[in-house]
Each structure stands twice: as C-alpha cells, then as structure tokens.
N, C-alpha and C. Protein backbone atom coordinates (compact mmCIF):
# COMPACT_ATOMS: atom_id res chain seq x y z
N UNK A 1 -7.55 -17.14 -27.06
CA UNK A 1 -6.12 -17.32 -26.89
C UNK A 1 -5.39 -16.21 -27.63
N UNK A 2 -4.51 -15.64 -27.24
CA UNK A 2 -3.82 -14.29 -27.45
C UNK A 2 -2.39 -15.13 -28.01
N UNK A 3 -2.16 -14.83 -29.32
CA UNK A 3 -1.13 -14.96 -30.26
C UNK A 3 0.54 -14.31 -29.69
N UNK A 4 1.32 -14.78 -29.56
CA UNK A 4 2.77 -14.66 -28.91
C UNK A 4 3.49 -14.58 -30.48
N UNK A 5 4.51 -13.40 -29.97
CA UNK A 5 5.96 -13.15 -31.06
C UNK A 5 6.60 -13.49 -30.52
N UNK A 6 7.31 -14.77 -31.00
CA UNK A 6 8.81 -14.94 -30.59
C UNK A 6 9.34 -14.63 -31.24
N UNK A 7 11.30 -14.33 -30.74
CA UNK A 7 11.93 -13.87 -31.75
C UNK A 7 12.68 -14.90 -32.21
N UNK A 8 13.39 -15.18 -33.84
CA UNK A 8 13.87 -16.16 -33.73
C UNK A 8 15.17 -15.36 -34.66
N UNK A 9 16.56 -15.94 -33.77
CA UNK A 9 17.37 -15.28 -34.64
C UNK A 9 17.94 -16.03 -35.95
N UNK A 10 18.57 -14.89 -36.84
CA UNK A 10 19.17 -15.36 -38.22
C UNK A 10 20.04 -16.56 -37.73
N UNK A 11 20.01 -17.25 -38.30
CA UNK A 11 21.59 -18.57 -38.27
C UNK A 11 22.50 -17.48 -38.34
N UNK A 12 23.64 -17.81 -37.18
CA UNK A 12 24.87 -17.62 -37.43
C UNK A 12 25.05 -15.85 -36.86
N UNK A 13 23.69 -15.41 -36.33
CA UNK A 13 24.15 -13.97 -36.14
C UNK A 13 24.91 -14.15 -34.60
N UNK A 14 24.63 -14.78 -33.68
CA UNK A 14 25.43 -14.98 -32.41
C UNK A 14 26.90 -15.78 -32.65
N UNK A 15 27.14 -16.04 -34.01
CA UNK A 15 28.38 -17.11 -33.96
C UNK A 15 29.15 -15.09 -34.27
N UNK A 16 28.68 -14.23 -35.45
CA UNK A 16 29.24 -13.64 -35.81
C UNK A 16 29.30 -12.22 -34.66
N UNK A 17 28.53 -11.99 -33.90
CA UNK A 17 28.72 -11.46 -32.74
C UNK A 17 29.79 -11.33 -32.09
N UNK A 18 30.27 -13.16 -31.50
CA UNK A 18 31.27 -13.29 -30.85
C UNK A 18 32.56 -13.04 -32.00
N UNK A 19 32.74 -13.27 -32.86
CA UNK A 19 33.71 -13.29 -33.60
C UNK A 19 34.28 -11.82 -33.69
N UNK A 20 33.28 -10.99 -33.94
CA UNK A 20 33.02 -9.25 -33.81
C UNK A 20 33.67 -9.06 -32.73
N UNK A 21 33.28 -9.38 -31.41
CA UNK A 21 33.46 -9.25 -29.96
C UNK A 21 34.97 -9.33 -29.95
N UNK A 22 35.80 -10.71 -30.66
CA UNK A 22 36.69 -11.46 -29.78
C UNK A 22 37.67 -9.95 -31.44
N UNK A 23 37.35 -10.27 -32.48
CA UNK A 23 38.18 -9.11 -33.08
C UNK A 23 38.44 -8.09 -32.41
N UNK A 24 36.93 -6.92 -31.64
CA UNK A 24 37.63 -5.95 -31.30
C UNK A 24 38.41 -5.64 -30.03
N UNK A 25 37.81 -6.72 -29.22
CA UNK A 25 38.97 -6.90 -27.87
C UNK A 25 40.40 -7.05 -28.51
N UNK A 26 40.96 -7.76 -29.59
CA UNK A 26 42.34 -7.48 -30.01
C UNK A 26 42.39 -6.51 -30.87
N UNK A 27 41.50 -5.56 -31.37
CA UNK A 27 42.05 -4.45 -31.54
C UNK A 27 42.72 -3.67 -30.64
N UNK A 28 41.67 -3.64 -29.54
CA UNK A 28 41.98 -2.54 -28.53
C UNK A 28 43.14 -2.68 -27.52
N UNK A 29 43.66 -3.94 -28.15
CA UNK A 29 44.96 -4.38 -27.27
C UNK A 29 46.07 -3.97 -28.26
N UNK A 30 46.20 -4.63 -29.44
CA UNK A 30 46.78 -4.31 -30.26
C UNK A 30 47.40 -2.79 -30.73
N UNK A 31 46.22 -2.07 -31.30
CA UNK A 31 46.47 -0.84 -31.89
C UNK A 31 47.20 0.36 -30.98
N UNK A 32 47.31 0.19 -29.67
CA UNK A 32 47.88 1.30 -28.85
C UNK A 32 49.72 0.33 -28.98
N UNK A 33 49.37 -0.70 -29.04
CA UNK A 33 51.05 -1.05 -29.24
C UNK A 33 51.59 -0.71 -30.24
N UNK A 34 51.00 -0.60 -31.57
CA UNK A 34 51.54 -0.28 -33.06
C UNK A 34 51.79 1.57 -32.52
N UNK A 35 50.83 1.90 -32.14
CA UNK A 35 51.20 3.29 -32.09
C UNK A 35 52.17 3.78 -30.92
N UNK A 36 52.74 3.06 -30.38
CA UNK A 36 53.69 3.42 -29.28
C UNK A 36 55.27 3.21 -29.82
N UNK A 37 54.96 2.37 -30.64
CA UNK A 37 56.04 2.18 -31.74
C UNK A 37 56.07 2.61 -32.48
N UNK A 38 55.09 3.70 -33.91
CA UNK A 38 55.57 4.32 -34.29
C UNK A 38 56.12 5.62 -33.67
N UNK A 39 55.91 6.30 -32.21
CA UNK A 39 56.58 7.07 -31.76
C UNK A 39 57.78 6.77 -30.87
N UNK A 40 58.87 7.23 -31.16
CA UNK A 40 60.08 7.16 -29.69
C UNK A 40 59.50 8.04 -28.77
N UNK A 41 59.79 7.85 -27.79
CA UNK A 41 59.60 8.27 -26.42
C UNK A 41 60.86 8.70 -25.82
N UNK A 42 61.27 9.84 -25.29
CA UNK A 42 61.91 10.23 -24.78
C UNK A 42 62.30 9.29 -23.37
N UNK A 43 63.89 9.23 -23.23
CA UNK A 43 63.54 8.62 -21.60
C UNK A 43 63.73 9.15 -20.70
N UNK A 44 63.44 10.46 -20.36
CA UNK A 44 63.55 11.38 -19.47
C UNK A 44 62.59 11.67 -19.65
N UNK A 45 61.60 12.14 -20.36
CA UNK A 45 60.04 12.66 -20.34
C UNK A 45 59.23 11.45 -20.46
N UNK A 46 59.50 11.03 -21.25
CA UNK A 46 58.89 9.73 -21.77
C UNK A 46 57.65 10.51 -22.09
N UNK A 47 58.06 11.71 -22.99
CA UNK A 47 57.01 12.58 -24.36
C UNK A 47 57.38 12.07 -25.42
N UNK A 48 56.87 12.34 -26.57
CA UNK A 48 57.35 12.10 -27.72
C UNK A 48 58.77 12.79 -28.46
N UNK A 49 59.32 11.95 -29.03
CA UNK A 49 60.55 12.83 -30.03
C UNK A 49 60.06 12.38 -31.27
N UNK A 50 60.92 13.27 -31.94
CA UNK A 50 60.47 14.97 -31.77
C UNK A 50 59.22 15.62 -31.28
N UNK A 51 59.60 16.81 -30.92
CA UNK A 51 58.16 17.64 -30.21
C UNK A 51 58.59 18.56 -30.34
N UNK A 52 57.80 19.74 -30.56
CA UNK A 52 58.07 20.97 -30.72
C UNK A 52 57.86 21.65 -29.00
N UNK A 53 58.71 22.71 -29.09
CA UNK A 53 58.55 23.33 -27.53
C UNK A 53 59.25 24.96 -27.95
N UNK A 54 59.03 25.61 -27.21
CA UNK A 54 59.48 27.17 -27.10
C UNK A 54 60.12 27.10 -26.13
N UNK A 55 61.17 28.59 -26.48
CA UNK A 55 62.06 29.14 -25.32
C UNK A 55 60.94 30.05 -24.30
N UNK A 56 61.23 29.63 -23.05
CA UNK A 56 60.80 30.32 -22.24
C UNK A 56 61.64 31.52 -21.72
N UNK A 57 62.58 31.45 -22.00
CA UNK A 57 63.78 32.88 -21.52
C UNK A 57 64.06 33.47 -22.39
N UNK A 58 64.27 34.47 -22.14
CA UNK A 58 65.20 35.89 -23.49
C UNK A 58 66.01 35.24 -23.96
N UNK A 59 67.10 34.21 -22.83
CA UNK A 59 68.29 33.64 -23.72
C UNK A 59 68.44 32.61 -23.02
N UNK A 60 69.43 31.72 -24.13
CA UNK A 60 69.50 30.16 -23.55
C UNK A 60 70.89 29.96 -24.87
N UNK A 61 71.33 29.52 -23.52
CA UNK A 61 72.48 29.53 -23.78
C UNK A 61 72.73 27.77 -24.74
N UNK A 62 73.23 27.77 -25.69
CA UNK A 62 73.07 26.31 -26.89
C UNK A 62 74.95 25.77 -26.77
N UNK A 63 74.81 24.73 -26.17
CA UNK A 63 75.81 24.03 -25.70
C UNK A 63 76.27 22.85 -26.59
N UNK A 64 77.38 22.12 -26.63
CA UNK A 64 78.11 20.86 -27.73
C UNK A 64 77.41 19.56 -26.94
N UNK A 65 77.20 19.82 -25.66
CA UNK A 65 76.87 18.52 -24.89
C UNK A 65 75.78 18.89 -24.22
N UNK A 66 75.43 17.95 -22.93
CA UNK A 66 74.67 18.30 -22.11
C UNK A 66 75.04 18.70 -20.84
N UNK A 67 75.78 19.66 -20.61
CA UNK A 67 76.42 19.80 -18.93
C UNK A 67 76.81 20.87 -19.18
N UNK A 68 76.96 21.52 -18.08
CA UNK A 68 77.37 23.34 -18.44
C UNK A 68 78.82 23.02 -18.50
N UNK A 69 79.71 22.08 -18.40
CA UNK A 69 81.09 22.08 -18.58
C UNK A 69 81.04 21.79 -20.39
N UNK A 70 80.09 21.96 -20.99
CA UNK A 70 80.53 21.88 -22.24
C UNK A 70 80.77 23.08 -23.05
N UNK A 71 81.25 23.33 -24.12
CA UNK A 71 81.37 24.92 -24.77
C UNK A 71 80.23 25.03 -24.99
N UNK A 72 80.13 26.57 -24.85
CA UNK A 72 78.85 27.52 -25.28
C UNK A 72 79.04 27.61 -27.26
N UNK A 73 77.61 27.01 -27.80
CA UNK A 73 78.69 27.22 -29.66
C UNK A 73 78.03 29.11 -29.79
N UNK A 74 76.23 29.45 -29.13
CA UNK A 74 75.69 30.71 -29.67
C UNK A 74 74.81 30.83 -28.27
N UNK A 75 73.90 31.37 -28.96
CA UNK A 75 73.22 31.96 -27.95
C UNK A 75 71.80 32.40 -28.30
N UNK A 76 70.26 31.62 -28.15
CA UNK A 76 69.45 31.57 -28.45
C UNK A 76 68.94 32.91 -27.61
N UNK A 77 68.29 33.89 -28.36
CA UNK A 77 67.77 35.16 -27.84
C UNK A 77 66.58 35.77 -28.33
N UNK A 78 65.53 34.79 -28.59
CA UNK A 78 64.00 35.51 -28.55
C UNK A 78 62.92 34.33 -27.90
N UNK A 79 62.74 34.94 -27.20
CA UNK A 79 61.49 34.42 -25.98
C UNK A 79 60.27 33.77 -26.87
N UNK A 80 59.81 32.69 -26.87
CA UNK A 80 58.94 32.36 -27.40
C UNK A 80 59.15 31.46 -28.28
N UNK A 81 60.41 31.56 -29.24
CA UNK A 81 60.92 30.92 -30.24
C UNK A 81 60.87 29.73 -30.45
N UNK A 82 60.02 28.83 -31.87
CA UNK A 82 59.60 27.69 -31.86
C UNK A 82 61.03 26.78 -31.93
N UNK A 83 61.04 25.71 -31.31
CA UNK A 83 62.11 24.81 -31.45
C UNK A 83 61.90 23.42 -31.41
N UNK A 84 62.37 22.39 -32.24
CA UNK A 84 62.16 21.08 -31.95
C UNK A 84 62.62 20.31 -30.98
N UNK A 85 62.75 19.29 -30.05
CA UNK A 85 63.07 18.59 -29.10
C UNK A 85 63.55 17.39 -29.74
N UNK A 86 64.81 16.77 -29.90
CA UNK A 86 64.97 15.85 -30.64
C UNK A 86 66.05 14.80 -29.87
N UNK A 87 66.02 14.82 -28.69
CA UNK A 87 66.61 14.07 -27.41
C UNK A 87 66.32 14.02 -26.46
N UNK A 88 66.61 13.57 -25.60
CA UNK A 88 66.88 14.08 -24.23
C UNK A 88 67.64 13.93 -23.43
N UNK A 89 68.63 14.08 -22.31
CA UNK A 89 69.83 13.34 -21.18
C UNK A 89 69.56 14.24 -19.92
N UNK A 90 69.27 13.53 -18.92
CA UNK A 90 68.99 14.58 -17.77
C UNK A 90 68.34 15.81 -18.09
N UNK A 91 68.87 16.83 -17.56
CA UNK A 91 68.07 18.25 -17.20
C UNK A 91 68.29 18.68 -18.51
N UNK A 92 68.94 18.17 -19.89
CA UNK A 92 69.10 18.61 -21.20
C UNK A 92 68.34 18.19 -22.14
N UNK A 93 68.40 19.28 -22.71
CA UNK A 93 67.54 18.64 -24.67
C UNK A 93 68.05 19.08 -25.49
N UNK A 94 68.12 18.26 -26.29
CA UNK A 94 68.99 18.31 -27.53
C UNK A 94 67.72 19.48 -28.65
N UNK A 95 67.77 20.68 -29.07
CA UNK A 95 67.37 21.61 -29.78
C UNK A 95 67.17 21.81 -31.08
N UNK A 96 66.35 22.05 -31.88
CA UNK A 96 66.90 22.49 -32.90
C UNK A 96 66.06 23.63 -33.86
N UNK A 97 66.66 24.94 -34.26
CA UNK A 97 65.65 25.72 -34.72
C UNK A 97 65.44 25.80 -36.05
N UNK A 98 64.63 26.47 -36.72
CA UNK A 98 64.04 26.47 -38.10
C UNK A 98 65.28 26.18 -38.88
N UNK A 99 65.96 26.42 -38.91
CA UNK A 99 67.03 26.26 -39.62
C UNK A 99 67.73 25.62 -39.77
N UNK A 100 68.07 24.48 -38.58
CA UNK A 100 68.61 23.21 -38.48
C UNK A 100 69.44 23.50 -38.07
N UNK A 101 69.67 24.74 -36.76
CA UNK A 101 70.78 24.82 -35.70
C UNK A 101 70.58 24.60 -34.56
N UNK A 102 71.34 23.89 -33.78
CA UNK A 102 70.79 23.45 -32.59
C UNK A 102 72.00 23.01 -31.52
N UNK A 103 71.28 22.07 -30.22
CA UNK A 103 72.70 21.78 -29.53
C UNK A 103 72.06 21.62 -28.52
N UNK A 104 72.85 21.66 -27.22
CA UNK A 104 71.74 20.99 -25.74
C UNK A 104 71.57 22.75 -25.35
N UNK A 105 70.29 22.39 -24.53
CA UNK A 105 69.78 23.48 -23.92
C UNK A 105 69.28 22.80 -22.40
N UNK A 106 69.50 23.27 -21.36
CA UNK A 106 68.50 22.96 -20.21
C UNK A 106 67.31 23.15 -20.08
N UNK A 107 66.47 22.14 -19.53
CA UNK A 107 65.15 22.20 -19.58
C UNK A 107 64.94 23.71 -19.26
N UNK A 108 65.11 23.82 -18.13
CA UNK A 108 64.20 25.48 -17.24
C UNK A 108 64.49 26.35 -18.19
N UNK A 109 65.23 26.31 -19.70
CA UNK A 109 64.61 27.44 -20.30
C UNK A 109 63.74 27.60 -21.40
N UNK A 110 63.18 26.18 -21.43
CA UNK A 110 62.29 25.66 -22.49
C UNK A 110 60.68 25.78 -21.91
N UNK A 111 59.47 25.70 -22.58
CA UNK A 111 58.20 25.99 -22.06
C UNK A 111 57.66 24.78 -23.05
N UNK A 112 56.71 24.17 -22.52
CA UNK A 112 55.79 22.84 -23.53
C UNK A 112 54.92 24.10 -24.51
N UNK A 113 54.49 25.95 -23.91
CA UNK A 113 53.99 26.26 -24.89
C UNK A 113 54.20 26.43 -26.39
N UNK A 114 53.00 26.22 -27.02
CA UNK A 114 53.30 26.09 -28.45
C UNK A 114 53.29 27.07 -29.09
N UNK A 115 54.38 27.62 -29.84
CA UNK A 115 54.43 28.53 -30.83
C UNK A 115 54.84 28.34 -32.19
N UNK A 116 54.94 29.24 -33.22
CA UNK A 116 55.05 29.01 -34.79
C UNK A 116 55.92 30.05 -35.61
N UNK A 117 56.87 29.72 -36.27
CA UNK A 117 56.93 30.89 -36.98
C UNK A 117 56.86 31.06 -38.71
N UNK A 118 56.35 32.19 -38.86
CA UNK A 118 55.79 32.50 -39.91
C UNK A 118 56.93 31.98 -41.07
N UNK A 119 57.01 31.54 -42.00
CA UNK A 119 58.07 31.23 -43.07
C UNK A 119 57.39 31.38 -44.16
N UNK A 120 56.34 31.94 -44.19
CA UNK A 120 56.01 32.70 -45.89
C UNK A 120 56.26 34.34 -45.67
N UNK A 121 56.56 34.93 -46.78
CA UNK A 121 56.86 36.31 -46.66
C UNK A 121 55.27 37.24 -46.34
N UNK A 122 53.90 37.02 -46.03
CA UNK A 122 53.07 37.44 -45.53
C UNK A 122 51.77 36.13 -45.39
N UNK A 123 51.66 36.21 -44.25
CA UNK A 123 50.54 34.97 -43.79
C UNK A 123 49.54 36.27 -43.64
N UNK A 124 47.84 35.80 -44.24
CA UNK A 124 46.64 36.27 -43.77
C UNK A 124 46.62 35.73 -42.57
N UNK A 125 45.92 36.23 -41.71
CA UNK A 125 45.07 35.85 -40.62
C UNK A 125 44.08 36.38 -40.85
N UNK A 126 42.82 35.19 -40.51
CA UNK A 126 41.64 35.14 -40.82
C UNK A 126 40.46 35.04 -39.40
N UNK A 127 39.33 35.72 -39.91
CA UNK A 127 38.26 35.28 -38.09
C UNK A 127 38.57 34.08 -37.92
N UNK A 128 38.04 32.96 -39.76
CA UNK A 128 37.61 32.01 -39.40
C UNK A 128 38.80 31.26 -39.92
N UNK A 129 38.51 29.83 -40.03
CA UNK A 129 39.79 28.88 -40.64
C UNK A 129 39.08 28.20 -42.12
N UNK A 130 38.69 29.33 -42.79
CA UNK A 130 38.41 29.22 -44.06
C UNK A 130 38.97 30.27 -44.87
N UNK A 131 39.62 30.36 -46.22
CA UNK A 131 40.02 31.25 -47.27
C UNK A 131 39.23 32.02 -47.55
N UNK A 132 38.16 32.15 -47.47
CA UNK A 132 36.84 32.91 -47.59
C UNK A 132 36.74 34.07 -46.58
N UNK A 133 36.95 33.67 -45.58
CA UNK A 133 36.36 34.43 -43.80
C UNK A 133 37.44 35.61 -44.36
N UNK A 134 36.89 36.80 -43.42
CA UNK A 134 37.94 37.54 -43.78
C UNK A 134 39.15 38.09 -42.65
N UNK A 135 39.82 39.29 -43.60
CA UNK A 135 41.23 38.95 -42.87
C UNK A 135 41.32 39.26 -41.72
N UNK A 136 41.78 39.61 -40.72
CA UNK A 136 41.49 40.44 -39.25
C UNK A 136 43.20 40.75 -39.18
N UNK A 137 44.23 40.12 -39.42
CA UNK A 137 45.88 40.79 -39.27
C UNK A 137 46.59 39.72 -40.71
N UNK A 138 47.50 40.55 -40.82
CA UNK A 138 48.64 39.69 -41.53
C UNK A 138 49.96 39.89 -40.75
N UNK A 139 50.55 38.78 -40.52
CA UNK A 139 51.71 38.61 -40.01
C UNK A 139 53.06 38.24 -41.14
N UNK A 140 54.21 39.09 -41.15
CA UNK A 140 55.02 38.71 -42.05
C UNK A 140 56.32 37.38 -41.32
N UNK A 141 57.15 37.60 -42.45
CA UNK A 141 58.08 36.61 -42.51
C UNK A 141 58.88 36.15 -40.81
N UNK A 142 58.92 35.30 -40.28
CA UNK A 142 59.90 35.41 -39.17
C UNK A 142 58.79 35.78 -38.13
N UNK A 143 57.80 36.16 -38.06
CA UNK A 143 57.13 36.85 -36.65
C UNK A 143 56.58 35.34 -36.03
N UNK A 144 56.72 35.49 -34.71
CA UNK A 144 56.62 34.41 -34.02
C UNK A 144 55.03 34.72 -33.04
N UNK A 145 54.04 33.79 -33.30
CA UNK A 145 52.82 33.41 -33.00
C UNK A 145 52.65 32.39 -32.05
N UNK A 146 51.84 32.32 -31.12
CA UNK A 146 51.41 31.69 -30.26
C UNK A 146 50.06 31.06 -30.62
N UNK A 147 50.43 29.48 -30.55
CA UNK A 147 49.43 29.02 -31.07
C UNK A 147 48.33 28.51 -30.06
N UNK A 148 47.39 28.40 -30.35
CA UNK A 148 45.85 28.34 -29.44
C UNK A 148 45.67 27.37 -29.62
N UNK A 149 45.12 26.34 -30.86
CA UNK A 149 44.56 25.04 -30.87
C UNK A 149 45.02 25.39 -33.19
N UNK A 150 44.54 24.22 -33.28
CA UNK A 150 44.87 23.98 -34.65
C UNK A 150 44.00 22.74 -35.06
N UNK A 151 43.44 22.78 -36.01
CA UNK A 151 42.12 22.05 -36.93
C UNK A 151 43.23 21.68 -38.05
N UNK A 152 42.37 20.62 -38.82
CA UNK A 152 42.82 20.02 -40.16
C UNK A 152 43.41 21.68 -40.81
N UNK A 153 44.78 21.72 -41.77
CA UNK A 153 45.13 22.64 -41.90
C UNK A 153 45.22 24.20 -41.80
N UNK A 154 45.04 24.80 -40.32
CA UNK A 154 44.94 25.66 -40.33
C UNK A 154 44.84 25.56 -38.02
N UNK A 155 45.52 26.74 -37.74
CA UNK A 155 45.82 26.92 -36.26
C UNK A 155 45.37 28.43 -35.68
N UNK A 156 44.72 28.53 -35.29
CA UNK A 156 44.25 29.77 -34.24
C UNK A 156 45.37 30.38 -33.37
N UNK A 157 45.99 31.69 -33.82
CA UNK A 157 46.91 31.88 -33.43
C UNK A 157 46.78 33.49 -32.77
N UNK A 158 47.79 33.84 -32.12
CA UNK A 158 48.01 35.19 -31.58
C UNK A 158 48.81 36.01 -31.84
N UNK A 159 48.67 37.31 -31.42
CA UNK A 159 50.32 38.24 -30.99
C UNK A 159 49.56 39.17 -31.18
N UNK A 160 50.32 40.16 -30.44
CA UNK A 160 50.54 41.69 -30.20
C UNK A 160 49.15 41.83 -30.14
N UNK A 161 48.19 41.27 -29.68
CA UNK A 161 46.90 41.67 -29.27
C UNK A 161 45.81 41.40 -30.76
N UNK A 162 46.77 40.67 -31.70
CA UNK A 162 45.74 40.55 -33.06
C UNK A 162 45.53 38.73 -32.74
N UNK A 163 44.41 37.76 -32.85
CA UNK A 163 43.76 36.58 -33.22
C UNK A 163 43.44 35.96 -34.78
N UNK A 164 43.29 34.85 -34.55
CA UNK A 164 42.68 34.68 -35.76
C UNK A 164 42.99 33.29 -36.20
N UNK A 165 42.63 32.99 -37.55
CA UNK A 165 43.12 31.85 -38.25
C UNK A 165 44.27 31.45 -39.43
N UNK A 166 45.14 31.16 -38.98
CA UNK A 166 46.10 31.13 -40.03
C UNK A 166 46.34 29.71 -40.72
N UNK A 167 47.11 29.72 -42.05
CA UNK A 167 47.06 28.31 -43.04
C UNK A 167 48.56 27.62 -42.20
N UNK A 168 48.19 26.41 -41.57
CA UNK A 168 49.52 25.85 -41.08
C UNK A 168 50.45 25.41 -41.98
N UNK A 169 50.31 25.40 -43.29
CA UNK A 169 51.47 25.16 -44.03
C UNK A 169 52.15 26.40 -43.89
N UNK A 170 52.47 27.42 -43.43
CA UNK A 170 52.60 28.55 -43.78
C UNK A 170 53.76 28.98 -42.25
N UNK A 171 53.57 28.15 -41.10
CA UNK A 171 54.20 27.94 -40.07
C UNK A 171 54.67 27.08 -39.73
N UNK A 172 55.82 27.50 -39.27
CA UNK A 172 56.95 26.24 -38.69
C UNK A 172 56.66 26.31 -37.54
N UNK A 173 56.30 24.55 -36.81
CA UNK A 173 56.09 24.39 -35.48
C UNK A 173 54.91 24.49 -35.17
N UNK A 174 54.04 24.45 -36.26
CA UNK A 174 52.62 24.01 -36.27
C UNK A 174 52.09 22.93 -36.05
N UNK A 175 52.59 22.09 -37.13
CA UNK A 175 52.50 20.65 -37.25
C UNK A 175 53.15 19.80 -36.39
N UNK A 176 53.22 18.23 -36.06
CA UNK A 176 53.98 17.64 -35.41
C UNK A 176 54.94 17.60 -36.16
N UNK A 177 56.21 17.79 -35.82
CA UNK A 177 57.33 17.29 -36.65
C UNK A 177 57.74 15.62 -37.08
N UNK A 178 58.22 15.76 -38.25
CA UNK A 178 58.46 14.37 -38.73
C UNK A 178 58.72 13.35 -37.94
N UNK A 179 58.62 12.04 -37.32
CA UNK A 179 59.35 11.39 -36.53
C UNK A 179 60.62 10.36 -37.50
N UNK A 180 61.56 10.37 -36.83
CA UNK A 180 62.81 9.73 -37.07
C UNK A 180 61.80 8.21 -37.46
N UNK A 181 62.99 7.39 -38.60
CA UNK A 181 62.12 5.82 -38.86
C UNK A 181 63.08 4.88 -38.10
C-alpha cells in the first residue's frame, strides 16, 4: 500500500484569504476616488489643474478675460515658454508664467509639450542623472529646455543640439505644480 499526502490547511488561512480578497477589492474601488479628489479637473479638458504646458507660437497674445473682446494687458513672445494652466472656459486658459504673470490665452497657442526653465544662475547637465556622471552642457539662467522624461529628482532635457541630465530643483516646470486645496 503506497502512503498518500494530504494537504491539510492552517485554521483560519481561508477565513483570512477572503478577508484579504474582500479588503483589496475595496481598495481598488476606493483609492482611484481619493485620488480624483485630490486633483481638480479641468471642465473643458477634464486634465488636471494646474498643469504645466508651453507656448506653441512666437506670440500669444495674454488677455483680462477669455474672449478676444477682452483687453490685450502684454504679449507673451518666446516659443516654447514654460507656463502653468490654472483654468479653463471654452477655447481659453487661464496662464501663468514663472513669475506669476498671467491672464487668458487661447488654446491653439499653447502645446501639452513639456518644457523648463532654468532659474539657477548655471545648471550642469549631466550624461547621467547622477552628480557624479559627467558634465556634457551647462545651461544658464532663463534658457528654456525641452524636457524628455524626468526620474526621482532630476529630467532629461534638451536644446540647441546639447542632451543630458539636469537637477529638477533647478527648473521651473519640471515638477507638477502645486495643486490648489
């Protein structure tokens, strides 16, 4: 006669299974609601506000309202230029640049690409996204970078034909911007 293993389980491991089970089914219901609430949603994009976005045109014209019948206050004039998104109303978004000037702009002259600008008086750029790697360009104060992708502190960035890794504290419009509470 040939000897048989049965298995016999611990007490209580199938009670704690289901309990496991029935927790993470309300996680997975749960946790996308907490996080939809800590972001506003635009209701015209229904993207996030704030979001960072660039000018896609040489110029764009920065308005009191949202409708071209409103006054012109300036006049946004470098292509690329990082800006926050901090509204929305129809074909408008409410703007705002490093500096905390802003006003409605029409979409068609805005781009979802992401750019940065430099706000330390000389950023390394590096091969790698370590302090160590070495330098490959430095970009100074104000120069505006096109960003590639971005890791725990630090974004792979471009221009004028130089790459590399730069420290995102070091750029505005790197990071997500703060959200309103």
């Amino acid at each position: 006669m040939q000897a048989q293993i049965t298995f016999v389980p611990e007490a209580g491991i199938g009670l704690r299974r289901k309990v496991f089970g029935v927790v993470t089914a309300i996680c997975m219901v749960v946790a996308p609601m907490f996080t939809a609430l800590a972001t506003e949603l635009g209701p015209v994009t229904n993207r996030p506000l704030p979001r960072f976005v660039s000018m896609k045109a040489s110029e764009a014209n920065v308005r009191r309202g949202p409708s071209r019948s409103h006054r012109i206050d300036w006049v946004f004039k470098h292509r690329g230029m990082p800006l926050v998104v901090t509204a929305e109303y129809g074909h408008w978004r409410y703007v705002q640049d490093y500096d905390g000037l802003g006003g409605w702009v029409h979409y068609a002259m805005l781009s979802g690409t992401r750019t940065a600008l430099v706000t330390e008086q000389i950023v390394d750029i590096r091969r790698r996204p370590a302090m160590s790697s070495p330098i490959t360009a430095r970009a100074e104060q104000d120069v505006v970078l096109k960003i590639r992708e971005c890791a725990p502190g630090w974004c792979r960035v471009s221009t004028g034909g130089h790459s590399g890794w730069a420290p995102s504290t070091a750029l505005w419009g790197a990071t997500e911007p703060d959200h309103a509470d």
